[in-house]
PDB file of N, CA and C in Angstrom:
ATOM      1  N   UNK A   1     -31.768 -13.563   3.289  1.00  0.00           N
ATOM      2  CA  UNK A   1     -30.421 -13.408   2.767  1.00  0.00           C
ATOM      3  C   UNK A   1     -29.773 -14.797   2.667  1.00  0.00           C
ATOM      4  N   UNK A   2     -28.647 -15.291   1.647  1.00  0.00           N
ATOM      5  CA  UNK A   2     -28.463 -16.082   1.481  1.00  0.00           C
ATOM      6  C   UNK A   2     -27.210 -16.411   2.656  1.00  0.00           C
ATOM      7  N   UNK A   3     -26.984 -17.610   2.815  1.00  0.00           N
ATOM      8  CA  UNK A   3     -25.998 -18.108   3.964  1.00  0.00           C
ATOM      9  C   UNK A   3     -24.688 -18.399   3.160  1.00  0.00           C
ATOM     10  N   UNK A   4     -23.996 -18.537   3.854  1.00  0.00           N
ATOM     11  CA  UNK A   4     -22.118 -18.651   3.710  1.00  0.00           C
ATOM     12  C   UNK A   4     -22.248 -20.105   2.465  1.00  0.00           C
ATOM     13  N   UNK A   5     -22.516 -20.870   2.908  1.00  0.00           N
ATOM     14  CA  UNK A   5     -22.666 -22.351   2.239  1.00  0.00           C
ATOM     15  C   UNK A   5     -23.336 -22.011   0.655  1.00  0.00           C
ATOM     16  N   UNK A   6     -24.244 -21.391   0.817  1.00  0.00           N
ATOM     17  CA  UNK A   6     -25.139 -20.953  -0.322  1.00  0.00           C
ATOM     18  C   UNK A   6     -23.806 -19.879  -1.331  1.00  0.00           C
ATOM     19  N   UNK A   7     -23.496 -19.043  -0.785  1.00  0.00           N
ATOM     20  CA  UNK A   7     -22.830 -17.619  -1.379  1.00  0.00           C
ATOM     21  C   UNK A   7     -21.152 -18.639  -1.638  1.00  0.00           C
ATOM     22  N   UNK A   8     -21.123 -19.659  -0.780  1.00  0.00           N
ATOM     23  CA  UNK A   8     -19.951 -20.378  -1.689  1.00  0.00           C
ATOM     24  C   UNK A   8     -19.744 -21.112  -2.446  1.00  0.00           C
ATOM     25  N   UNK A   9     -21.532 -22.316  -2.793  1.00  0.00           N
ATOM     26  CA  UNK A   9     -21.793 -22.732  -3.945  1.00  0.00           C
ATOM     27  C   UNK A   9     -21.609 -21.756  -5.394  1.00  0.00           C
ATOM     28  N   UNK A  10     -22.752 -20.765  -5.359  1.00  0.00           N
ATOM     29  CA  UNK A  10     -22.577 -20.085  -6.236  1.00  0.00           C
ATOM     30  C   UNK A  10     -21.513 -19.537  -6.508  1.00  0.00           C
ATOM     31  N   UNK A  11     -20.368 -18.854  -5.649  1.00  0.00           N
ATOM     32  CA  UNK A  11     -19.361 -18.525  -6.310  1.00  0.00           C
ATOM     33  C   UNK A  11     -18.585 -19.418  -6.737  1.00  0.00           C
ATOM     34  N   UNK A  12     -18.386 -21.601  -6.509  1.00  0.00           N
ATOM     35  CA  UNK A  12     -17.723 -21.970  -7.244  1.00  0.00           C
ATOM     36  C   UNK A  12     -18.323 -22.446  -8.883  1.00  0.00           C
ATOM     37  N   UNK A  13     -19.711 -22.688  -8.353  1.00  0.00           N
ATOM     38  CA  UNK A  13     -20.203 -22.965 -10.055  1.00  0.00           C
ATOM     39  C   UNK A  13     -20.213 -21.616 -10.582  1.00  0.00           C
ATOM     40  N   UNK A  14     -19.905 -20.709 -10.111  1.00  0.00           N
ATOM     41  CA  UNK A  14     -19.150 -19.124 -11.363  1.00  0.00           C
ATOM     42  C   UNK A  14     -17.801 -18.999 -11.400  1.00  0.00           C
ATOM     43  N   UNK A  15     -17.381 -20.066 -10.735  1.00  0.00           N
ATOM     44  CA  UNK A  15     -15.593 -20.219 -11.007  1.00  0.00           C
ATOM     45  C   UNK A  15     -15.501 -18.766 -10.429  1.00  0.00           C
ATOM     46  N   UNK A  16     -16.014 -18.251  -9.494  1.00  0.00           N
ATOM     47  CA  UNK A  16     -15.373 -17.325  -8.564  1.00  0.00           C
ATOM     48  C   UNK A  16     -14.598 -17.388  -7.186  1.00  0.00           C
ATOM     49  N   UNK A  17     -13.672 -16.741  -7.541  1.00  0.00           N
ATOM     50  CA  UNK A  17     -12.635 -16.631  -6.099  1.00  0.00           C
ATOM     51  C   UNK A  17     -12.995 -15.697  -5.331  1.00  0.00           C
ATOM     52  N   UNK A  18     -13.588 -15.575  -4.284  1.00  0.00           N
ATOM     53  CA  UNK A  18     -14.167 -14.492  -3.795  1.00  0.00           C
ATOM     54  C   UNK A  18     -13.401 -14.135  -2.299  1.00  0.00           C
ATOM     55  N   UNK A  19     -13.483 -12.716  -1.530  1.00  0.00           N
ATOM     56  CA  UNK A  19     -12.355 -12.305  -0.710  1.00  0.00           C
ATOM     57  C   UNK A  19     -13.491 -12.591   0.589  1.00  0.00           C
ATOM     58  N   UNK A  20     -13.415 -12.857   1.549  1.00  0.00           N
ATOM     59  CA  UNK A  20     -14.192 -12.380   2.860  1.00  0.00           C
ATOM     60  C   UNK A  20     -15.181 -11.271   2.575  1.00  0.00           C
ATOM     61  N   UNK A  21     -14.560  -9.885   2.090  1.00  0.00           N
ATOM     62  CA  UNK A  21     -15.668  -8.927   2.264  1.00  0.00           C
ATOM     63  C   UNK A  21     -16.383  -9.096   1.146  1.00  0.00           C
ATOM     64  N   UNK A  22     -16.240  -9.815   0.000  1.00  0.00           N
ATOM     65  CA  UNK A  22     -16.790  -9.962  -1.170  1.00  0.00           C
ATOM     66  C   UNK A  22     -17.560 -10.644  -1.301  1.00  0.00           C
ATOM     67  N   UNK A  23     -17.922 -11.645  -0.229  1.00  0.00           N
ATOM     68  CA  UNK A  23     -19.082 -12.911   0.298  1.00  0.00           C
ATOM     69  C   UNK A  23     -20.202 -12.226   0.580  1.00  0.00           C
ATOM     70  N   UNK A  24     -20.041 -10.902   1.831  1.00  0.00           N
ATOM     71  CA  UNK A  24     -20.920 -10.202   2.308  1.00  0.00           C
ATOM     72  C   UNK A  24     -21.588  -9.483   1.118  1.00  0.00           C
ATOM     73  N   UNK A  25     -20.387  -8.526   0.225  1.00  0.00           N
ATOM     74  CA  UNK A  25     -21.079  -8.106  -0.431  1.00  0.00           C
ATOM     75  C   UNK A  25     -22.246  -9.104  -1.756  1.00  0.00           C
ATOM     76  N   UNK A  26     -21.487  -9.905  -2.046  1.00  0.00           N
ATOM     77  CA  UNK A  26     -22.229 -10.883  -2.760  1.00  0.00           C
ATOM     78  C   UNK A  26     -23.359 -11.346  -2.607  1.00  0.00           C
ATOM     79  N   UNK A  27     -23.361 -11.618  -1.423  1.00  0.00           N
ATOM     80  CA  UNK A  27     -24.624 -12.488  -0.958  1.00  0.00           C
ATOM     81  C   UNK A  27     -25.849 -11.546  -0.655  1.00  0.00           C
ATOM     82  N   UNK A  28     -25.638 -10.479  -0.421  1.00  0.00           N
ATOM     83  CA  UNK A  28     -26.719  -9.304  -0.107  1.00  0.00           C
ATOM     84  C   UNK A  28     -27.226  -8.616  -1.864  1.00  0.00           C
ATOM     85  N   UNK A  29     -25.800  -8.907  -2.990  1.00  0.00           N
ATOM     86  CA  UNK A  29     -26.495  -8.434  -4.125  1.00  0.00           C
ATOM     87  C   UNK A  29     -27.499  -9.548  -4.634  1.00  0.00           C
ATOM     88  N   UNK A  30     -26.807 -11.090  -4.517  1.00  0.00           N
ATOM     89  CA  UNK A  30     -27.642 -12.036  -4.955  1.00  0.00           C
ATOM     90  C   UNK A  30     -29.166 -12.069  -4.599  1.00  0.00           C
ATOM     91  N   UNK A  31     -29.457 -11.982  -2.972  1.00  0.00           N
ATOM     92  CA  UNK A  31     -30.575 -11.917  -2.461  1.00  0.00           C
ATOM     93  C   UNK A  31     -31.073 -10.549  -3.375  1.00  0.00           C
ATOM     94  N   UNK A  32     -30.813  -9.881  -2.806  1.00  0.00           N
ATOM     95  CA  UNK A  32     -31.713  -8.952  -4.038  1.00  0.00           C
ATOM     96  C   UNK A  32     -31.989  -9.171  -5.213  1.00  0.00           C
ATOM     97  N   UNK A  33     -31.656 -10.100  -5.948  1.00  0.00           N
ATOM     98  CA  UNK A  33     -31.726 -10.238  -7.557  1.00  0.00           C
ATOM     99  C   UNK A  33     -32.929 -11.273  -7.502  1.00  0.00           C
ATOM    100  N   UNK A  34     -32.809 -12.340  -6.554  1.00  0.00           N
ATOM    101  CA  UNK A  34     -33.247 -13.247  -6.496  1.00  0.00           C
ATOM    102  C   UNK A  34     -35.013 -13.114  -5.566  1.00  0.00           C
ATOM    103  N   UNK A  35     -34.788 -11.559  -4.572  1.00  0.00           N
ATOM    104  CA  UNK A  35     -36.462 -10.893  -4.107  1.00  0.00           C
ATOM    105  C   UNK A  35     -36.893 -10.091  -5.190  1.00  0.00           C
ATOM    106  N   UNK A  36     -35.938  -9.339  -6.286  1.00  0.00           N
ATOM    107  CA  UNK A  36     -36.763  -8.964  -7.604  1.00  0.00           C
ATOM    108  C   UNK A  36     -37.553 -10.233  -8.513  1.00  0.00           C
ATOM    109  N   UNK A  37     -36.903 -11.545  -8.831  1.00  0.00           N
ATOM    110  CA  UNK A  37     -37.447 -12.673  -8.999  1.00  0.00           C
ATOM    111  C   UNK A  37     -38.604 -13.299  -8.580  1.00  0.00           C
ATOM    112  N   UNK A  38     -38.399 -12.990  -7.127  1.00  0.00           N
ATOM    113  CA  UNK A  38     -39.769 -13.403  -6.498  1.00  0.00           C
ATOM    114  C   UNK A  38     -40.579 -12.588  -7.174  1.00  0.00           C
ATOM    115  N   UNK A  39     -40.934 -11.486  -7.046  1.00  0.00           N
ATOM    116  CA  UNK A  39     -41.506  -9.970  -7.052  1.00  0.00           C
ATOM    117  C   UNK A  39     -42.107 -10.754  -8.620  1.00  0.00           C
ATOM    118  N   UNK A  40     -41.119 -10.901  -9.815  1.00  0.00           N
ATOM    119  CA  UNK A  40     -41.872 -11.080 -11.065  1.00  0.00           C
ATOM    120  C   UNK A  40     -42.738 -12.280 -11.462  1.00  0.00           C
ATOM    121  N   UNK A  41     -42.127 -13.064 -10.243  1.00  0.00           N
ATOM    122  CA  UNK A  41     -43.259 -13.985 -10.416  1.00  0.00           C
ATOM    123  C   UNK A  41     -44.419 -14.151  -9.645  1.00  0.00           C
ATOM    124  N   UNK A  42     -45.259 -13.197  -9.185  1.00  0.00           N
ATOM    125  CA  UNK A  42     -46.253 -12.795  -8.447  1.00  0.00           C
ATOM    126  C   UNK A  42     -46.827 -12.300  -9.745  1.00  0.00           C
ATOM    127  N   UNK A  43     -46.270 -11.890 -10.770  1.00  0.00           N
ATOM    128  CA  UNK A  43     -47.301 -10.839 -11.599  1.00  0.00           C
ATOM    129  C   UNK A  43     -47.917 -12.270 -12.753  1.00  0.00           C
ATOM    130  N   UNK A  44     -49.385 -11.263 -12.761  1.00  0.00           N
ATOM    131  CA  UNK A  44     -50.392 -12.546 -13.618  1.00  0.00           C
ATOM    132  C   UNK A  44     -49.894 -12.394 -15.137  1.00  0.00           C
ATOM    133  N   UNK A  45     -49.128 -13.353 -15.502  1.00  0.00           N
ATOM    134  CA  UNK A  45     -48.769 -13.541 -16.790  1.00  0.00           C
ATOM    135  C   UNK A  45     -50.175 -14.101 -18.039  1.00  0.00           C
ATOM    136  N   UNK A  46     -51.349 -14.292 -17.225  1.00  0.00           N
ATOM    137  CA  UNK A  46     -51.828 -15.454 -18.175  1.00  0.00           C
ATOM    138  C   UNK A  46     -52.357 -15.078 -19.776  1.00  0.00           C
ATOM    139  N   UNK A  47     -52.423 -13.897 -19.588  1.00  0.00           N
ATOM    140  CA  UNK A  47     -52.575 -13.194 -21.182  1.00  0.00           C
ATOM    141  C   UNK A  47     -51.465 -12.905 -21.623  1.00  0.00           C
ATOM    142  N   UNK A  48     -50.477 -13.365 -21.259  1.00  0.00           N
ATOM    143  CA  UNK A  48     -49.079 -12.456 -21.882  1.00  0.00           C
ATOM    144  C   UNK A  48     -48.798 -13.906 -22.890  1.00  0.00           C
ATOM    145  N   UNK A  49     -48.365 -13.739 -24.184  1.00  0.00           N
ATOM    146  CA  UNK A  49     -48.323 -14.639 -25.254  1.00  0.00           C
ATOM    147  C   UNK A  49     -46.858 -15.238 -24.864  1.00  0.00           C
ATOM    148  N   UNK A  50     -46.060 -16.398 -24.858  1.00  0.00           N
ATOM    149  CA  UNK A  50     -44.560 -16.609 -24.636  1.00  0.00           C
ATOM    150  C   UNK A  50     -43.933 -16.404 -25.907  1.00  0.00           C
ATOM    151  N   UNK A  51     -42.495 -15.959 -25.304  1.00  0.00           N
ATOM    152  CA  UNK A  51     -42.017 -15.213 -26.411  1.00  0.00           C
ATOM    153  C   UNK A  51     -40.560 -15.354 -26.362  1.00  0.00           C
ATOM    154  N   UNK A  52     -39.312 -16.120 -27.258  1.00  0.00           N
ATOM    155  CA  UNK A  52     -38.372 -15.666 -26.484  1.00  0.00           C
ATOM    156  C   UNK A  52     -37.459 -14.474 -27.337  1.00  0.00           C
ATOM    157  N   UNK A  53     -38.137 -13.540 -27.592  1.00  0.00           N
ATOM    158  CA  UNK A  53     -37.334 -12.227 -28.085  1.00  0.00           C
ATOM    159  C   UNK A  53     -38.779 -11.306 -27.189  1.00  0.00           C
ATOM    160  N   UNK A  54     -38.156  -9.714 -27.070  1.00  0.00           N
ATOM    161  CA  UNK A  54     -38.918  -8.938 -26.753  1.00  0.00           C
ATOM    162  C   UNK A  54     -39.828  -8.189 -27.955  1.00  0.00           C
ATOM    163  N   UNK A  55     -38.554  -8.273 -28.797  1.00  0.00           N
ATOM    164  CA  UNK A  55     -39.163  -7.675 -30.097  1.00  0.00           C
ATOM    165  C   UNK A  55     -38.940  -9.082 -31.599  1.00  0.00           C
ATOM    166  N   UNK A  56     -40.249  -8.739 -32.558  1.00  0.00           N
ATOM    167  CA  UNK A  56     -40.521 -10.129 -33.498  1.00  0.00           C
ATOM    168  C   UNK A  56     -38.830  -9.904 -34.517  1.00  0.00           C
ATOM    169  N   UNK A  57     -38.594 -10.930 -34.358  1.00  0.00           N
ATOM    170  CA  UNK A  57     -37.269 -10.678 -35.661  1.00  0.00           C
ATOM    171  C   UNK A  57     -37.512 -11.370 -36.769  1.00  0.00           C
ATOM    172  N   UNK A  58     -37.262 -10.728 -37.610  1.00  0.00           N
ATOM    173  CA  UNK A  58     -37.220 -11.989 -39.367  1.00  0.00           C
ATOM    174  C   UNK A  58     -35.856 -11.640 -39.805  1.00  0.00           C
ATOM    175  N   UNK A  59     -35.342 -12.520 -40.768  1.00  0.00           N
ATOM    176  CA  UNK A  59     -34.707 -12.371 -41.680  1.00  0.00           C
ATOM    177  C   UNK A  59     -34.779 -11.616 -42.474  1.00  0.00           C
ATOM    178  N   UNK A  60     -34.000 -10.736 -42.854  1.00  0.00           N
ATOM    179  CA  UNK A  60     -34.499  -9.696 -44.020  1.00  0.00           C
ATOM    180  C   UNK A  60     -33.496 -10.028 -45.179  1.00  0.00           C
ATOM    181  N   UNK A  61     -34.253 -10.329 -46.256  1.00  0.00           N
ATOM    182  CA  UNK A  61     -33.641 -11.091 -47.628  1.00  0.00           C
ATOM    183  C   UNK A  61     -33.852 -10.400 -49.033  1.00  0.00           C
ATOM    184  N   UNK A  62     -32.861 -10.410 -49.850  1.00  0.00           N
ATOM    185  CA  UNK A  62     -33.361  -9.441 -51.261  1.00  0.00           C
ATOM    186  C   UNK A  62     -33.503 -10.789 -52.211  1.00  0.00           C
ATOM    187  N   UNK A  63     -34.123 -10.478 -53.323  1.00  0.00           N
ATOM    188  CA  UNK A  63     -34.558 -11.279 -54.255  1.00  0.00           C
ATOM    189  C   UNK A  63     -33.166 -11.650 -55.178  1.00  0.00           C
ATOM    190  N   UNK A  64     -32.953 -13.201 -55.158  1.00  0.00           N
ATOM    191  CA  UNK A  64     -31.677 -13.574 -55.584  1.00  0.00           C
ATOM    192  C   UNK A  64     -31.512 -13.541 -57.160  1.00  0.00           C
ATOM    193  N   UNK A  65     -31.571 -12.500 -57.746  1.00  0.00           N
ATOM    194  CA  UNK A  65     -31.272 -12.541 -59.475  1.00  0.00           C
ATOM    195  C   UNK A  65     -29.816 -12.520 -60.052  1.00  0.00           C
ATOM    196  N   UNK A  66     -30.096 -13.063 -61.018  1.00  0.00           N
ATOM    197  CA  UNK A  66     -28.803 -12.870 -62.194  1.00  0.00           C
ATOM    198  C   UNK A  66     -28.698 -11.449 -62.686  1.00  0.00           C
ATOM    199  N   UNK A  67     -27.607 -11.220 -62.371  1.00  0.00           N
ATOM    200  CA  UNK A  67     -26.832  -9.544 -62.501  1.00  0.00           C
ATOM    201  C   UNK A  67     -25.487  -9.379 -63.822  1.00  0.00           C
ATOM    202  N   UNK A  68     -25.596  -9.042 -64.828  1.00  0.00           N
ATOM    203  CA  UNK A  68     -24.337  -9.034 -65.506  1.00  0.00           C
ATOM    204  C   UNK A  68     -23.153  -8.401 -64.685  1.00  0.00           C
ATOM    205  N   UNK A  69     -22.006  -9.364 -64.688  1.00  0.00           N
ATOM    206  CA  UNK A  69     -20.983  -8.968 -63.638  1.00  0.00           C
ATOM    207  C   UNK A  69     -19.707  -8.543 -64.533  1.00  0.00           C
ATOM    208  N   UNK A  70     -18.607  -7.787 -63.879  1.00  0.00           N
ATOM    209  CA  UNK A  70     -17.675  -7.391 -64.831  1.00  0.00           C
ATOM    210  C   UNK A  70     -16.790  -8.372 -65.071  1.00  0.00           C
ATOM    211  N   UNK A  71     -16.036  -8.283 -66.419  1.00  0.00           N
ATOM    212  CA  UNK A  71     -15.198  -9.558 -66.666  1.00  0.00           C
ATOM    213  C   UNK A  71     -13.845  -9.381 -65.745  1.00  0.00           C
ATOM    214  N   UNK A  72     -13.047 -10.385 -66.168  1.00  0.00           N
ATOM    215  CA  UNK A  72     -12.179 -10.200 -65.256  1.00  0.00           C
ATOM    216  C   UNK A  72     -10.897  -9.474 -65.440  1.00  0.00           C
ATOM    217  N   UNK A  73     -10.835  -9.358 -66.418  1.00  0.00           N
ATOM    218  CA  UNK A  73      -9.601  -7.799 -66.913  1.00  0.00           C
ATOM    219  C   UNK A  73     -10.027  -6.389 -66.426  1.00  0.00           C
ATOM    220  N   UNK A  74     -11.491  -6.209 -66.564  1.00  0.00           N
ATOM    221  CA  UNK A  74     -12.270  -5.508 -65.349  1.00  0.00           C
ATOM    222  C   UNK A  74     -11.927  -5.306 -64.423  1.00  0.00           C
ATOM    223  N   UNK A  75     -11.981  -6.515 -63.849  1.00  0.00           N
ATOM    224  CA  UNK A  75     -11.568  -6.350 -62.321  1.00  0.00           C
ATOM    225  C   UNK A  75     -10.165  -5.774 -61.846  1.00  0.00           C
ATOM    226  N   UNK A  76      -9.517  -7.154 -62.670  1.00  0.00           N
ATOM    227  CA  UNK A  76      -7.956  -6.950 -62.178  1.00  0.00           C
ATOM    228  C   UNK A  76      -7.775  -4.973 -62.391  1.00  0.00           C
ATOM    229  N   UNK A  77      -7.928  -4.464 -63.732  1.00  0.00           N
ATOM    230  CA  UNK A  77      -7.788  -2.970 -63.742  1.00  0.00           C
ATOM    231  C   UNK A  77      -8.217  -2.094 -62.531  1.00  0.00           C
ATOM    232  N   UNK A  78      -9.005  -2.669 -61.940  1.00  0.00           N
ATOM    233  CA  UNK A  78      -9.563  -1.794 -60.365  1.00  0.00           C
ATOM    234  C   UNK A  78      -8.345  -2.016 -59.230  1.00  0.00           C
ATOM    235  N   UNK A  79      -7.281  -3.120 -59.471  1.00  0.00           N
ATOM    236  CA  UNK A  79      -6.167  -3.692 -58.424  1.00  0.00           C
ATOM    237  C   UNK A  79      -5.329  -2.522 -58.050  1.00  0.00           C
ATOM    238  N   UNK A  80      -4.952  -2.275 -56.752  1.00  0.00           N
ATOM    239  CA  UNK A  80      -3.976  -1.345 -56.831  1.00  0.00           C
ATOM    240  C   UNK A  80      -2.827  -1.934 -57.286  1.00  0.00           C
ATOM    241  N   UNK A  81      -2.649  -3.727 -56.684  1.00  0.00           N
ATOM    242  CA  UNK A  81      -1.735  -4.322 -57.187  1.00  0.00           C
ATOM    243  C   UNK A  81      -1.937  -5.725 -57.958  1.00  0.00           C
ATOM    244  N   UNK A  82      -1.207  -6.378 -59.025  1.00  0.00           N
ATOM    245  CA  UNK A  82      -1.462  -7.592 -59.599  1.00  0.00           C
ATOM    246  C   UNK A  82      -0.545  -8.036 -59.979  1.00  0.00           C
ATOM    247  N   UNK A  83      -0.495  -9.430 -60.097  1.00  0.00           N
ATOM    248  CA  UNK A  83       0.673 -10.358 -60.325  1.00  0.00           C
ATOM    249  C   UNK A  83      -0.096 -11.434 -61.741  1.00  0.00           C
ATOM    250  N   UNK A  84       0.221 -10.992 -62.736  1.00  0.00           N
ATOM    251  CA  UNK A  84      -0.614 -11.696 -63.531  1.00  0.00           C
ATOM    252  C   UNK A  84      -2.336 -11.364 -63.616  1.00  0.00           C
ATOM    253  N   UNK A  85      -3.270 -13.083 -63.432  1.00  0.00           N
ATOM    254  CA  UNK A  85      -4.848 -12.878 -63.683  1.00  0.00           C
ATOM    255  C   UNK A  85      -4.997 -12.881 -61.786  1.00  0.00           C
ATOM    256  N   UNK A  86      -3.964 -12.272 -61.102  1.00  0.00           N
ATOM    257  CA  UNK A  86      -4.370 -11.948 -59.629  1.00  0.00           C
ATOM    258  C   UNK A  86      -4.261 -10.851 -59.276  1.00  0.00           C
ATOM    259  N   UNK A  87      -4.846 -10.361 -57.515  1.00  0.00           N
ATOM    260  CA  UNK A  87      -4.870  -9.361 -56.972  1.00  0.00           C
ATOM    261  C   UNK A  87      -3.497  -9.926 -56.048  1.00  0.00           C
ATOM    262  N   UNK A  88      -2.279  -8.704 -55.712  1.00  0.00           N
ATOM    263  CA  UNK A  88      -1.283  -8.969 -54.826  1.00  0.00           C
ATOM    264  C   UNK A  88      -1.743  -8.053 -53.817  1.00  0.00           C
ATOM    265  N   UNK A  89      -1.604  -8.929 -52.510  1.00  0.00           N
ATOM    266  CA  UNK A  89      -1.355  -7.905 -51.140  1.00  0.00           C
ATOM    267  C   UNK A  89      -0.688  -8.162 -50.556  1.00  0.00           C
ATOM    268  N   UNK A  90      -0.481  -7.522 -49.135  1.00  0.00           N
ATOM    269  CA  UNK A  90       0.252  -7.837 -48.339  1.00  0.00           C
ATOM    270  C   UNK A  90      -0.033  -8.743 -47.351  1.00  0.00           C
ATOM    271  N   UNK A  91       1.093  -9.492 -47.261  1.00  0.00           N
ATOM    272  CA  UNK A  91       0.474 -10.646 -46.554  1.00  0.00           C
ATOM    273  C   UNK A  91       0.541 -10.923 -44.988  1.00  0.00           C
ATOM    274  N   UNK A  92      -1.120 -11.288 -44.356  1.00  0.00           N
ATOM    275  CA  UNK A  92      -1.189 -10.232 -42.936  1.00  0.00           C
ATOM    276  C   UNK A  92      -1.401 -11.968 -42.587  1.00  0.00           C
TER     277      UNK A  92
END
């Protein structure tokens, strides 16, 4: 289990203010986090590939083409509101 000195480092590099009973409790959750730690590093990693996601991610991208787009009297007609060749809203 970790000691008073130890459980008050860590709570100031976490910018924690911690109460008397909150040391005890602290220091008994830390140790535990820190004998699951032990625990995972006992297990034989040496076939395990390094990885830092659990699962592979890509980018998922659509093919960038030229699209005929509507003109802009088009548009403005879709406005609920307009001030001229603009869209008016409210201003947030």
């Amino acid at each position: 289990m970790l000691d008073k000195d130890q459980v008050h480092r860590v709570a100031h590099l976490a910018r924690l203010e911690l109460q008397p009973q909150e040391e005890v409790q602290f220091a008994r959750q830390l140790s535990s986090i820190i004998d699951y730690f032990e625990q995972l590093s006992e297990l034989d990693t040496n076939n395990v590939v390094p990885t830092t996601r659990a699962i592979e991610v890509s980018n998922v991208t659509r093919v960038d083409s030229l699209q005929p787009a509507l003109n802009r009297e088009q548009l403005l007609e879709c406005a609920p509101d307009r001030e001229g060749d603009f869209f008016e809203f409210l201003k947030f």
